[in-house]
N, C-alpha and C. Protein backbone atom coordinates (compact mmCIF):
# COMPACT_ATOMS: atom_id res chain seq x y z
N UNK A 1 -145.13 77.22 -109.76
CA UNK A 1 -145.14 78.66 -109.61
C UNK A 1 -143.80 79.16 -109.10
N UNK A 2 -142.96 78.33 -108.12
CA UNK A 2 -141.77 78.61 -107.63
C UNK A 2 -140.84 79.00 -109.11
N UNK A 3 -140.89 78.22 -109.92
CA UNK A 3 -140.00 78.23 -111.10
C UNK A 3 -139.99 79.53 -111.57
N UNK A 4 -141.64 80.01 -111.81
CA UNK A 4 -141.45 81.24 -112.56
C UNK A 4 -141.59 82.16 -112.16
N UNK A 5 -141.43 82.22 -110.31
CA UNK A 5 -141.05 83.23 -109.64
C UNK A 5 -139.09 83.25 -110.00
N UNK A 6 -138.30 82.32 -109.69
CA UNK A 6 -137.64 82.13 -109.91
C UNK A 6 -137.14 82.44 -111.26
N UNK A 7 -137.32 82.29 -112.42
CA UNK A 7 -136.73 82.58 -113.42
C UNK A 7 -137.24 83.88 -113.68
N UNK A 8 -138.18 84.56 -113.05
CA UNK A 8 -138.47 85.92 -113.38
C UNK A 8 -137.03 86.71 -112.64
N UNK A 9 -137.05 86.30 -111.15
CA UNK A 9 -136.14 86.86 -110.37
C UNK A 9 -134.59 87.10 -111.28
N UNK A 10 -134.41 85.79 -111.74
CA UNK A 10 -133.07 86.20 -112.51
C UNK A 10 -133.51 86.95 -113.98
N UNK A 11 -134.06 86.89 -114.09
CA UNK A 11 -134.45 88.08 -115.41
C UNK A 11 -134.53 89.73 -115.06
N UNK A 12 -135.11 89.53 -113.77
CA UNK A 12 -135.23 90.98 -113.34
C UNK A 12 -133.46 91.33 -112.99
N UNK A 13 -132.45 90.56 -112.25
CA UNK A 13 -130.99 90.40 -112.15
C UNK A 13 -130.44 91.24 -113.11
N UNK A 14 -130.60 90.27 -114.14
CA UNK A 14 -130.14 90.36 -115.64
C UNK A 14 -130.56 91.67 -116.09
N UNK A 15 -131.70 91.81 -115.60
CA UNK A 15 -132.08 93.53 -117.04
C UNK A 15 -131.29 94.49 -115.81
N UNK A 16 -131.55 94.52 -114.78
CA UNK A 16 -130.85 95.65 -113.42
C UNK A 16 -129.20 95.51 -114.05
N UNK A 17 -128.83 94.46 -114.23
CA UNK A 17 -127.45 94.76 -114.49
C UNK A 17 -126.91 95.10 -115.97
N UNK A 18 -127.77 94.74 -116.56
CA UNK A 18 -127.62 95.13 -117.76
C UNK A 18 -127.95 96.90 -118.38
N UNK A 19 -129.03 97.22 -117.65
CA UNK A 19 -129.41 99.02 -117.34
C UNK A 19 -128.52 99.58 -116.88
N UNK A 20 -127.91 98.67 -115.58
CA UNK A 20 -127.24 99.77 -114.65
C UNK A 20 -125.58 100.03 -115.94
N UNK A 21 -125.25 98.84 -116.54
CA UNK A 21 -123.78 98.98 -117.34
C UNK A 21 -124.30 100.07 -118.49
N UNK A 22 -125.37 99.93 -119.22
CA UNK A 22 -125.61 100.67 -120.47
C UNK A 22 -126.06 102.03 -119.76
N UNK A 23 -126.20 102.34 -118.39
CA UNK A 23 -126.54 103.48 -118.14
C UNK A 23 -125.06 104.32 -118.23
N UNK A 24 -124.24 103.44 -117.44
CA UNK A 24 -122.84 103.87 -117.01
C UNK A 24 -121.70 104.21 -118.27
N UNK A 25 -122.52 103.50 -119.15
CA UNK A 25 -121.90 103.66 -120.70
C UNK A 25 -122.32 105.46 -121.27
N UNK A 26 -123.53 105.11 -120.78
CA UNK A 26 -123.90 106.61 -121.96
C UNK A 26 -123.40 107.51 -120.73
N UNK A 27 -123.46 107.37 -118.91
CA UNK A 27 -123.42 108.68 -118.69
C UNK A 27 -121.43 108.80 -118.59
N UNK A 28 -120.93 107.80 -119.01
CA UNK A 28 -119.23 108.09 -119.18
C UNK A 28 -119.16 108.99 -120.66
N UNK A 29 -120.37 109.00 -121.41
CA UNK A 29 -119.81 109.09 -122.91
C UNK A 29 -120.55 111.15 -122.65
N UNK A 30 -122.14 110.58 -122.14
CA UNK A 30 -122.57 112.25 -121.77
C UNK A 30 -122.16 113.26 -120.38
N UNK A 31 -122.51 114.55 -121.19
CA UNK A 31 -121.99 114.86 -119.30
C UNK A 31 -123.46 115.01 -118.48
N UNK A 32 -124.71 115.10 -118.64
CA UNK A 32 -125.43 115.07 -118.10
C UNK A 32 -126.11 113.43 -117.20
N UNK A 33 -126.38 113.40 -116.24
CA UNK A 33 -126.89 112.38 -115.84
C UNK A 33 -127.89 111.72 -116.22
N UNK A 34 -128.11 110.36 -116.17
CA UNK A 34 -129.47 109.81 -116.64
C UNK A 34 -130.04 109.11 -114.95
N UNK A 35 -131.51 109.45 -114.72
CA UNK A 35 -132.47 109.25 -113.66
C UNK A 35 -132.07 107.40 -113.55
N UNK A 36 -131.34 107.03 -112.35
CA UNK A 36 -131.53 105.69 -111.57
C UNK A 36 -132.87 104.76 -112.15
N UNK A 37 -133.98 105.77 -111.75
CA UNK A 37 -135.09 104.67 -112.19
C UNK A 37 -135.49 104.52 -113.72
N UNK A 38 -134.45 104.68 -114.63
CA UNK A 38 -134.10 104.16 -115.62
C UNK A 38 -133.41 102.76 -115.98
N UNK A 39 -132.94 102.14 -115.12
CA UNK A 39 -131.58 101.11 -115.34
C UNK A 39 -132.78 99.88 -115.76
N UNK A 40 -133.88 99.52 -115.02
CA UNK A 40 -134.79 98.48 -115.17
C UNK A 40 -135.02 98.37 -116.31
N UNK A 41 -135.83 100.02 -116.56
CA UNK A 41 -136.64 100.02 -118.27
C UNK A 41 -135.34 99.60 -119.34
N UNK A 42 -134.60 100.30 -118.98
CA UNK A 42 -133.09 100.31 -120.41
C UNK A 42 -132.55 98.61 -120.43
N UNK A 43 -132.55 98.21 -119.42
CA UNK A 43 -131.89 96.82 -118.99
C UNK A 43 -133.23 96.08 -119.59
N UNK A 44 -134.01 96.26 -119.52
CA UNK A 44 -135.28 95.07 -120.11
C UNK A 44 -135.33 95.12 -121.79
N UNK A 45 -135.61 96.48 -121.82
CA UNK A 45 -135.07 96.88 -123.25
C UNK A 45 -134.22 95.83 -124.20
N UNK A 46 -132.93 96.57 -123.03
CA UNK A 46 -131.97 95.57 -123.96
C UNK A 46 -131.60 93.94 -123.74
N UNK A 47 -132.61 93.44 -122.57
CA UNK A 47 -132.78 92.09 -122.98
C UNK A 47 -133.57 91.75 -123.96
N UNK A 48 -134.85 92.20 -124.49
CA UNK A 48 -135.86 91.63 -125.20
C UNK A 48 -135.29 91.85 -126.91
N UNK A 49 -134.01 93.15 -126.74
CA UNK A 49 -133.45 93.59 -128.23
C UNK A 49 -132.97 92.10 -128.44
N UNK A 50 -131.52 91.83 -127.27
CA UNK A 50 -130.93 90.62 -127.77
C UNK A 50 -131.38 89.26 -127.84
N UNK A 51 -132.95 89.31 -127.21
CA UNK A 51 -133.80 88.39 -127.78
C UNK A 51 -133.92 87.81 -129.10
N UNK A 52 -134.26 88.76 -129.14
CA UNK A 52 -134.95 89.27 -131.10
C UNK A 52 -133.73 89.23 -131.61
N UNK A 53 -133.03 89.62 -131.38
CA UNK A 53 -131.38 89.06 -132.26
C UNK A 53 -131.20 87.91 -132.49
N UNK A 54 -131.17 86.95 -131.12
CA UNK A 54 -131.02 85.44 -131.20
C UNK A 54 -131.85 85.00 -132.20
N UNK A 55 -133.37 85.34 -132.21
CA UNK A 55 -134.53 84.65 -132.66
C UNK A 55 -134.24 85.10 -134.24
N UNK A 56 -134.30 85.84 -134.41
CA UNK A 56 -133.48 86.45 -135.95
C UNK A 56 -132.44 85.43 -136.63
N UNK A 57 -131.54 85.43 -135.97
CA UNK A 57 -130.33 84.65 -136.26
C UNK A 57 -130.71 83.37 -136.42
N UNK A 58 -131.65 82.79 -135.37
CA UNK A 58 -132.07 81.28 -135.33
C UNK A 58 -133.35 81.03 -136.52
N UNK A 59 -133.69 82.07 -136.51
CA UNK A 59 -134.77 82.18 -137.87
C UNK A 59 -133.70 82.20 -139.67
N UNK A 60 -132.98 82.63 -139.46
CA UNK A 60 -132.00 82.65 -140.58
C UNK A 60 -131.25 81.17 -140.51
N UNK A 61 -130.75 80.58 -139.40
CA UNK A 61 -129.99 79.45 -139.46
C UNK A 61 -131.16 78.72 -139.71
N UNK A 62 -132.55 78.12 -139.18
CA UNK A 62 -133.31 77.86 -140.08
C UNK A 62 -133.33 77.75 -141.65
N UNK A 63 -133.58 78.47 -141.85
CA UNK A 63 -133.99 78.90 -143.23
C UNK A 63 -132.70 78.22 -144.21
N UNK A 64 -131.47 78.60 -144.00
CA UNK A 64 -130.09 77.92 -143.87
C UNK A 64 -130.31 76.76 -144.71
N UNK A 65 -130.59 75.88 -143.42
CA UNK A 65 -130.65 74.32 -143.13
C UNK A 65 -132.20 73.93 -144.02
N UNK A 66 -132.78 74.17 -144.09
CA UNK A 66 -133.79 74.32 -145.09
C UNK A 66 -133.42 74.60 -146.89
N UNK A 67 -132.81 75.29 -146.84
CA UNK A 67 -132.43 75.49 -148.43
C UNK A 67 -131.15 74.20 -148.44
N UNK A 68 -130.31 74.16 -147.58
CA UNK A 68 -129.16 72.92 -147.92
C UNK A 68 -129.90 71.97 -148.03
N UNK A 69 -130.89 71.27 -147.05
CA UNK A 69 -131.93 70.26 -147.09
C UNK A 69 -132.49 70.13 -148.58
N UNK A 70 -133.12 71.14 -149.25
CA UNK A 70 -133.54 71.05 -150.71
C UNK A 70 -132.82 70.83 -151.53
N UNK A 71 -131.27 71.35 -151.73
CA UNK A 71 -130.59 71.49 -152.76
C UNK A 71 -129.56 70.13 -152.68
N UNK A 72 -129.69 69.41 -151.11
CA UNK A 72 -129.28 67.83 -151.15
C UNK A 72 -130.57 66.79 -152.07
N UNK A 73 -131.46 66.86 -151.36
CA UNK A 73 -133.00 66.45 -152.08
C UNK A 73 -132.54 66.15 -153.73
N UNK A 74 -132.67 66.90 -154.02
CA UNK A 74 -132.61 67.71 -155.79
C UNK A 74 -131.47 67.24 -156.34
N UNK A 75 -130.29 67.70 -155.46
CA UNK A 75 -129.21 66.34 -156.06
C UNK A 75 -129.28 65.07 -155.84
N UNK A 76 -129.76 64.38 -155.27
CA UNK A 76 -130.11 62.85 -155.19
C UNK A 76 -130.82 62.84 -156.17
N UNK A 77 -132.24 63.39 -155.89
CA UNK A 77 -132.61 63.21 -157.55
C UNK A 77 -132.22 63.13 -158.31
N UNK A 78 -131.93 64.11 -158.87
CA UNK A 78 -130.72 64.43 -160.43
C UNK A 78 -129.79 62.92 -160.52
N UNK A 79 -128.62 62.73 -158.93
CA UNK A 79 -128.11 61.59 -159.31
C UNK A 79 -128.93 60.14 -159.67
N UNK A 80 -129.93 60.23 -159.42
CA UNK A 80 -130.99 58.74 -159.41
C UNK A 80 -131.30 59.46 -160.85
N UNK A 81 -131.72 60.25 -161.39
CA UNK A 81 -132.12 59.94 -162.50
C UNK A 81 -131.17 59.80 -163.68
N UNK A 82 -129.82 60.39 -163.59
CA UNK A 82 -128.84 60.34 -164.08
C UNK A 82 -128.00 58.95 -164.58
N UNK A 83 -128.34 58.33 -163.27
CA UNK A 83 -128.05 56.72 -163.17
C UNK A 83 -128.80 56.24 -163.34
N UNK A 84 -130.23 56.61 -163.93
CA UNK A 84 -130.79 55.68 -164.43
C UNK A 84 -130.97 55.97 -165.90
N UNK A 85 -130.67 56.96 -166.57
CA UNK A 85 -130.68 57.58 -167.72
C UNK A 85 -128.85 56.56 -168.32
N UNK A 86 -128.39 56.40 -167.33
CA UNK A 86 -126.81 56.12 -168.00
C UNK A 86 -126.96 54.54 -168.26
N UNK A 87 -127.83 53.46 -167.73
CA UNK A 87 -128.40 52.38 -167.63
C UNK A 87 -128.70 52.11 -169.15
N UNK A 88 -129.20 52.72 -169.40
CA UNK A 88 -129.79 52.73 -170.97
C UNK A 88 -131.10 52.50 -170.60
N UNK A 89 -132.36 51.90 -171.95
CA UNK A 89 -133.37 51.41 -171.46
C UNK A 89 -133.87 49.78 -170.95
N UNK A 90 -134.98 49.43 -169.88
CA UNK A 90 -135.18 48.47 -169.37
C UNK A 90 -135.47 47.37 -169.87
């Protein structure tokens, strides 16, 4: 239970600092202020976005390595049957 008090704690870190920069971003860019007890929600936000980014990306590099995997497959084949087609018959 220590652990995932612990790894919550730095998650909660992580989204506070991550809210508090993307807050400081929009209110340098707007002139109106955005409410403090915003930085958590926006900061969690944008951890779970760049979640889903990673998992995206790692779902595509997947997929990747999966089609090279087949299209090695398929050429071995081809070469085994090739070399055995060049053999003549048995």
């Amino acid at each position: 239970m220590d652990f995932l008090q612990a790894l919550f704690g730095v998650l909660q870190s992580a989204a506070d600092a991550t809210g508090g920069w993307i807050i400081r971003v929009v209110e340098a860019l707007l002139p109106a202020g955005v409410p403090r007890d915003m930085v958590a929600p926006v900061g969690w936000l944008a951890l779970l976005t760049g979640g889903l980014l990673l998992a995206e990306a790692g779902r595509k590099l997947a997929w990747i390595v999966v089609a090279v995997g087949w299209v090695l497959v398929l050429a071995r084949i081809g070469l085994a049957v090739g070399q055995a087609w060049s053999r003549g018959p048995a």
